[in-house]
C-alpha atoms as a PDB file:
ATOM      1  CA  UNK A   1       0.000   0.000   0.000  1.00  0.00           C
ATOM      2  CA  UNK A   2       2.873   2.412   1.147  1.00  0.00           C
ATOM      3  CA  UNK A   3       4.439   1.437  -2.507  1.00  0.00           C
ATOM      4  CA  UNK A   4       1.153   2.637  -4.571  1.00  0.00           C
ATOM      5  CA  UNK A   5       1.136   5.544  -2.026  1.00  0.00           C
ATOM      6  CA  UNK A   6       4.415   7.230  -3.072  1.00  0.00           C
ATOM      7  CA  UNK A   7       3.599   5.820  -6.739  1.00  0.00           C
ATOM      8  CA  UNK A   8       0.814   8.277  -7.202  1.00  0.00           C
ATOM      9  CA  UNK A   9       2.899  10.967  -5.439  1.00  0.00           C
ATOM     10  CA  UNK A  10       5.928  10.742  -8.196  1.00  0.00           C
ATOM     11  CA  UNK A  11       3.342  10.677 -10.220  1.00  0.00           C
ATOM     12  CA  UNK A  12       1.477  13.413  -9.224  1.00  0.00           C
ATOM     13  CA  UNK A  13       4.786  15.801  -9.080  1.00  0.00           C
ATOM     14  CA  UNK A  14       5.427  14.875 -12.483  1.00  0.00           C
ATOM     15  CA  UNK A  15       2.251  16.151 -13.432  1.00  0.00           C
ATOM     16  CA  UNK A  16       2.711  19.406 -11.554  1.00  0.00           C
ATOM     17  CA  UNK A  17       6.169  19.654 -13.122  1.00  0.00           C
ATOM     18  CA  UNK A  18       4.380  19.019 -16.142  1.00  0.00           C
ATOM     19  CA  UNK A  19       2.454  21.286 -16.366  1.00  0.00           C
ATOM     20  CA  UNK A  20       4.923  24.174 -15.565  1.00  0.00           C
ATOM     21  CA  UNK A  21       7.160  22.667 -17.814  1.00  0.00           C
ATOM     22  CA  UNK A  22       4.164  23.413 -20.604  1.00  0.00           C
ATOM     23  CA  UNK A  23       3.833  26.540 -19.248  1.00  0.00           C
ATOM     24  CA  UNK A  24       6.778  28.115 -19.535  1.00  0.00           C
ATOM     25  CA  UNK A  25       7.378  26.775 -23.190  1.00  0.00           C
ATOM     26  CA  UNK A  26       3.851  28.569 -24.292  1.00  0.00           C
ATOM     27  CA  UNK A  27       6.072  31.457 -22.794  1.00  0.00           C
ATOM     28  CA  UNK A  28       8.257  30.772 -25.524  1.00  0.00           C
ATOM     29  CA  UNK A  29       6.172  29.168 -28.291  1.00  0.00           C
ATOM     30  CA  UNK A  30       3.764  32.168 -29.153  1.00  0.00           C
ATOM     31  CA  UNK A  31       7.243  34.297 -28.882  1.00  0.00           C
ATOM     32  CA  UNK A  32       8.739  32.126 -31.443  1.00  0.00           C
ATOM     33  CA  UNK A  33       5.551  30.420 -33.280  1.00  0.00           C
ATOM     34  CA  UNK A  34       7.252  27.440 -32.017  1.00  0.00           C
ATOM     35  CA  UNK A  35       5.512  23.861 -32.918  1.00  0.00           C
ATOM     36  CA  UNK A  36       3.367  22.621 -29.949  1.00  0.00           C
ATOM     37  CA  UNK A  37       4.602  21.304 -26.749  1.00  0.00           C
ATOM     38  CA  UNK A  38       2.667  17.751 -27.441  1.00  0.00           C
ATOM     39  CA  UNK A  39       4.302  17.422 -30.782  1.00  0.00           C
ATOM     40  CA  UNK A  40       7.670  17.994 -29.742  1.00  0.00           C
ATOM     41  CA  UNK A  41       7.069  15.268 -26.914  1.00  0.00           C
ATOM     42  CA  UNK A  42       5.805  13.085 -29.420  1.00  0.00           C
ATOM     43  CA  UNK A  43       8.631  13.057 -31.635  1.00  0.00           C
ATOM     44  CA  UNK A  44      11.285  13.931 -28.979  1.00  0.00           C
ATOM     45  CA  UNK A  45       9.988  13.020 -25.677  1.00  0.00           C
ATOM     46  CA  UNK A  46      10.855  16.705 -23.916  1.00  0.00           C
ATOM     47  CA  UNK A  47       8.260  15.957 -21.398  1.00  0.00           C
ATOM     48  CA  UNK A  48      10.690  13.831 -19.803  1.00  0.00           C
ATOM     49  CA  UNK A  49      12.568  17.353 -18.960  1.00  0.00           C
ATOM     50  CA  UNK A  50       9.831  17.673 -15.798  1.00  0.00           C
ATOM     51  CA  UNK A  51      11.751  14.933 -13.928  1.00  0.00           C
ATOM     52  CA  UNK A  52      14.869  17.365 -14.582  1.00  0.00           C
ATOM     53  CA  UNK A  53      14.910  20.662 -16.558  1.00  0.00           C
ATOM     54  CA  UNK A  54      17.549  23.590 -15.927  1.00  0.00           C
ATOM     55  CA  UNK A  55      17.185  27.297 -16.173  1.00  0.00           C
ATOM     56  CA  UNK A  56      17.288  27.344 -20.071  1.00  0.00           C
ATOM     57  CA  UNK A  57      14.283  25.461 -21.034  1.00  0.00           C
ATOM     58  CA  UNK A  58      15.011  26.089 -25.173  1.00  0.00           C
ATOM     59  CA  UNK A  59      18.138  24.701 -24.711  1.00  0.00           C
ATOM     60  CA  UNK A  60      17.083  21.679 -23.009  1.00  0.00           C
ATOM     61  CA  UNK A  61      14.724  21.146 -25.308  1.00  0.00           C
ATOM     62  CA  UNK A  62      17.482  21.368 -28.281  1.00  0.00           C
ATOM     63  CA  UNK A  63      19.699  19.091 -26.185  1.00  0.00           C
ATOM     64  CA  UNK A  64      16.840  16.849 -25.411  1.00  0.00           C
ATOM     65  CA  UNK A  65      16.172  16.466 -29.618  1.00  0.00           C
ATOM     66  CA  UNK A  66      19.612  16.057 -30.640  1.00  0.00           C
ATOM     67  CA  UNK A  67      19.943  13.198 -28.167  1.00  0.00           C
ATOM     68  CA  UNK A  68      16.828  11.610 -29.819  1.00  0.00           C
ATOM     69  CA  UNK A  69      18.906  12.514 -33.336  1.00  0.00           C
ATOM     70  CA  UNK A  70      22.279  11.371 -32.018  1.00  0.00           C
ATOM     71  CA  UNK A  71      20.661   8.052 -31.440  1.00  0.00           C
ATOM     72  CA  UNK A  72      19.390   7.291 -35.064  1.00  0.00           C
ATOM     73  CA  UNK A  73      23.060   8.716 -35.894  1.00  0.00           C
ATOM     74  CA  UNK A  74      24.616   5.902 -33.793  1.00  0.00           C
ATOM     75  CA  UNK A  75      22.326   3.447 -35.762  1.00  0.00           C
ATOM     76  CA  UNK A  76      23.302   4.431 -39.270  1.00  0.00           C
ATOM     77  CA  UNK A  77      26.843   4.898 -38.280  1.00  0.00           C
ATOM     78  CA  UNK A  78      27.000   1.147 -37.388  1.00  0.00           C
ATOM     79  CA  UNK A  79      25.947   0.642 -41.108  1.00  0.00           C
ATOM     80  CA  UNK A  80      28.168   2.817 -42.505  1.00  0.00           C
ATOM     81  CA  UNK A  81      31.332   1.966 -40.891  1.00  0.00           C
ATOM     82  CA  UNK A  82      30.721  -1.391 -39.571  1.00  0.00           C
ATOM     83  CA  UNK A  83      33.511  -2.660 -38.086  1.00  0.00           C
ATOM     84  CA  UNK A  84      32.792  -4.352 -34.630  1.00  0.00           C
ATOM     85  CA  UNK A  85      29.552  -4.110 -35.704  1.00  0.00           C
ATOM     86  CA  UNK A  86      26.962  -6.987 -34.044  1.00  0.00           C
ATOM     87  CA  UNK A  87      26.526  -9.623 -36.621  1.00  0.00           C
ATOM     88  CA  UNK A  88      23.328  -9.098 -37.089  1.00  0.00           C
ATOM     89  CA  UNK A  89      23.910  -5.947 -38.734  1.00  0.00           C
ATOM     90  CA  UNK A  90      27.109  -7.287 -40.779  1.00  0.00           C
ATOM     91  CA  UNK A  91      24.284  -9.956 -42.000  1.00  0.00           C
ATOM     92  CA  UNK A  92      21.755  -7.241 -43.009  1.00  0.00           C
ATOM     93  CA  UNK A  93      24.231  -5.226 -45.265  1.00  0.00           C
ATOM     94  CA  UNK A  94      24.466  -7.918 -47.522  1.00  0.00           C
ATOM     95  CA  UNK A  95      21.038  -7.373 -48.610  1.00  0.00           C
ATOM     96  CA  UNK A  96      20.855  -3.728 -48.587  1.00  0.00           C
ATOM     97  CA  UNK A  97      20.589  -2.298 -52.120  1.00  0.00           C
ATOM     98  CA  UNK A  98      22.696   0.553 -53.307  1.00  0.00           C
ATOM     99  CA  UNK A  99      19.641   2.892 -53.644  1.00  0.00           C
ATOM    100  CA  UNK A 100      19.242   2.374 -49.628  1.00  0.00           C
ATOM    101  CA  UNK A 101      22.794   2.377 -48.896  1.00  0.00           C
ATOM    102  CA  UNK A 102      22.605   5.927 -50.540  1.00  0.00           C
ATOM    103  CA  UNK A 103      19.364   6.570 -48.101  1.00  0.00           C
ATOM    104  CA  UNK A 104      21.457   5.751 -45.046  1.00  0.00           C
ATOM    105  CA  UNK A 105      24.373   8.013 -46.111  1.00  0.00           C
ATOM    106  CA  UNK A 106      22.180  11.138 -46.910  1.00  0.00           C
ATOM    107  CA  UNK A 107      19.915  10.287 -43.406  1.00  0.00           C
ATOM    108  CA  UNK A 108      23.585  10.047 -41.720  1.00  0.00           C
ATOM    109  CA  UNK A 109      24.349  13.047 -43.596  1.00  0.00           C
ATOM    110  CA  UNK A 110      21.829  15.561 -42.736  1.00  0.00           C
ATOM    111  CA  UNK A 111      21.274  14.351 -38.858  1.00  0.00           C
ATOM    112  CA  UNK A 112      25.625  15.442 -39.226  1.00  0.00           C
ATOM    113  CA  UNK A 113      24.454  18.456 -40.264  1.00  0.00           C
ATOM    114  CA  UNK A 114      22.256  19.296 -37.336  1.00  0.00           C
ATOM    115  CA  UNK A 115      24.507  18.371 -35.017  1.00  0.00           C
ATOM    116  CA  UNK A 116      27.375  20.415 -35.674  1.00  0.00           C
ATOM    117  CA  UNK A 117      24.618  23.282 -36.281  1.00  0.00           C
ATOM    118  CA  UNK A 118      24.016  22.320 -32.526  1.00  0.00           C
ATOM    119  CA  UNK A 119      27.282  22.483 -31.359  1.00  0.00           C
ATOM    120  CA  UNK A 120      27.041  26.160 -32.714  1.00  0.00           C
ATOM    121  CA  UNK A 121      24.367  27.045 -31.055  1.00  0.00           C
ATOM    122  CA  UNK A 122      25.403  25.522 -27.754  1.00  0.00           C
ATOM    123  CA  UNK A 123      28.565  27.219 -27.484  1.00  0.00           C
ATOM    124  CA  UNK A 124      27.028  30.733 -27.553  1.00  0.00           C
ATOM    125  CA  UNK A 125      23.577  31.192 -25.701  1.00  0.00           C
ATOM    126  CA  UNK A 126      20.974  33.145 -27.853  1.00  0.00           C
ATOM    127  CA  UNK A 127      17.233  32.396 -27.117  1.00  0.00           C
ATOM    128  CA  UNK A 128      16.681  33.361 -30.432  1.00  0.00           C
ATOM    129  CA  UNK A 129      18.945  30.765 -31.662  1.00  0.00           C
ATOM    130  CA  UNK A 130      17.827  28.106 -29.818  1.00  0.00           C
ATOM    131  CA  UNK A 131      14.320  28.738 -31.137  1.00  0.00           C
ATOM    132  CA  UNK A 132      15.431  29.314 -34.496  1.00  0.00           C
ATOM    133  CA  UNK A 133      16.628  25.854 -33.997  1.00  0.00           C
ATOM    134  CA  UNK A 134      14.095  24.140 -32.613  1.00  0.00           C
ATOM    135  CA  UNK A 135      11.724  25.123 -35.673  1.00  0.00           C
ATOM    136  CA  UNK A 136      14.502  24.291 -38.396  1.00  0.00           C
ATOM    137  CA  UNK A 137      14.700  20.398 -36.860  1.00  0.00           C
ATOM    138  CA  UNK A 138      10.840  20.453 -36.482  1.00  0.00           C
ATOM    139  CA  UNK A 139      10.880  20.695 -40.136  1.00  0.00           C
ATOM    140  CA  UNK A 140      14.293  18.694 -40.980  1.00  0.00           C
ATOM    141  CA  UNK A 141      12.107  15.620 -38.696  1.00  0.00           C
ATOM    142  CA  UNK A 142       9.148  15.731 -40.669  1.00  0.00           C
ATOM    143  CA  UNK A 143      10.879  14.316 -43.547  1.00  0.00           C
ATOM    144  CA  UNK A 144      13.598  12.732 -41.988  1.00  0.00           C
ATOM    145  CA  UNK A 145      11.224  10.700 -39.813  1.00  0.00           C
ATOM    146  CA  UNK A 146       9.881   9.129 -42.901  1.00  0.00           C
ATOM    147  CA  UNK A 147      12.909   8.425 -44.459  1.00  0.00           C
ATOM    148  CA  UNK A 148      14.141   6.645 -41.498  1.00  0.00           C
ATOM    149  CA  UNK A 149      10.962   4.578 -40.849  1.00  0.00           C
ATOM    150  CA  UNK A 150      11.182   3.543 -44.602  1.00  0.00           C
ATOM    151  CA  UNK A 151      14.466   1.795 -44.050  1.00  0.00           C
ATOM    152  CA  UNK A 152      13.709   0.705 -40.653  1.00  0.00           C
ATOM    153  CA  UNK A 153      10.548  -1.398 -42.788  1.00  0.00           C
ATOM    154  CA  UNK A 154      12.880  -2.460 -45.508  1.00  0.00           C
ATOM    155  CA  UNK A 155      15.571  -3.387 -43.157  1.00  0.00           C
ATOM    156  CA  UNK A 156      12.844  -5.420 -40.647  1.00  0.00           C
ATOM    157  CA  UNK A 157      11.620  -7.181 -44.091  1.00  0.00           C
ATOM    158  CA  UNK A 158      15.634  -8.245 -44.863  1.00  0.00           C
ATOM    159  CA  UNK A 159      16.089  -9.309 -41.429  1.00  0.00           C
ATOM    160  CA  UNK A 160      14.121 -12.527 -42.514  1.00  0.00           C
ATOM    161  CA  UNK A 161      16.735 -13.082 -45.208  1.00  0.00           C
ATOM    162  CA  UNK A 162      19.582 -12.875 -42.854  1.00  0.00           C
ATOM    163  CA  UNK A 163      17.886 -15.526 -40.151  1.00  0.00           C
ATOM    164  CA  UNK A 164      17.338 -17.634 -43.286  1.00  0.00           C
ATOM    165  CA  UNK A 165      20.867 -17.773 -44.237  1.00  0.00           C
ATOM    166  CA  UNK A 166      22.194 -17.862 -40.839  1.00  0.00           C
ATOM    167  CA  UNK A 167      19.729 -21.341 -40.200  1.00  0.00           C
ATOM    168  CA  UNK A 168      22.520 -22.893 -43.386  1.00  0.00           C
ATOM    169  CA  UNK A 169      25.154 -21.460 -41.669  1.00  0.00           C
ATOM    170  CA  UNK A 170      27.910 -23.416 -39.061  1.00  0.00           C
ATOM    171  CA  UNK A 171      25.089 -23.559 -36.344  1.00  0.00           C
ATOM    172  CA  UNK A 172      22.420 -24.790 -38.590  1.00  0.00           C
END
């Protein structure tokens, strides 16, 4: 009982953090006809920032996206340059086409792009910037999103191929 107790208490101070997390960005989003608190949370997950948020709440959020970013950068990397790779993406390459090979480079490519933009931006503070930021990846996402969940499908359909070939394999 004491366990549920101080369950719906974290919970309940997230919500209250929440909620002034939300405020403070419509502070900022009418300033900067920013994209909507719920949409950013969606794609980025900045409502986790309630649990921990500093005194620059743009710049969290910007961190907060490019660490979402720098993940599908990690994953493409590992296709790019895959030595010490895990097998199971040394297996997949050898059914990726040249036409998604290309994909991954130019997805690898632009998420690059934003993140040395980032590393501009975080060196010198400017609200302005930060917001100016925040809409230009809103935008970059849109179509990167797709991109990425377009390979993700055509790399889930080739992962078949690779357990097939790995049942004829030494193990098999």
């Amino acid at each position: 009982m004491e366990k549920e107790e101080k369950t719906e208490e974290k919970r309940g101070n997230f919500e209250k953090e929440l909620e002034k997390l939300k405020s403070a960005y419509s502070i900022f989003q009418k300033k900067y006809s920013l994209p909507s608190f719920e949409r950013l949370a969606e794609d980025f997950d900045i409502d986790k920032l309630a649990y921990k948020r500093g005194s620059f709440i743009l710049r969290d959020i910007r961190r907060t996206m490019n660490y979402r970013l720098n993940s599908y950068m990690s994953i493409f990397e590992t296709f790019l340059n895959p030595s010490n790779s895990p097998s199971f993406v040394l297996n997949l390459l050898k059914h990726v086409s040249k036409e998604e090979s290309k994909e991954i480079k130019e997805i690898y490519k632009v998420i690059s792009k934003i993140q040395i933009k980032s590393i501009e931006v975080d060196v010198n503070y400017d609200e302005k910037k930060e917001a100016e930021y925040i809409k230009s990846i809103i935008n970059e996402w849109h179509v990167l999103k797709q991109k990425i969940y377009a390979i993700a499908k055509e790399l889930e359909g080739k992962m078949d191929k690779s357990e097939d070939e790995k049942e004829r394999g030494y193990f098999g």
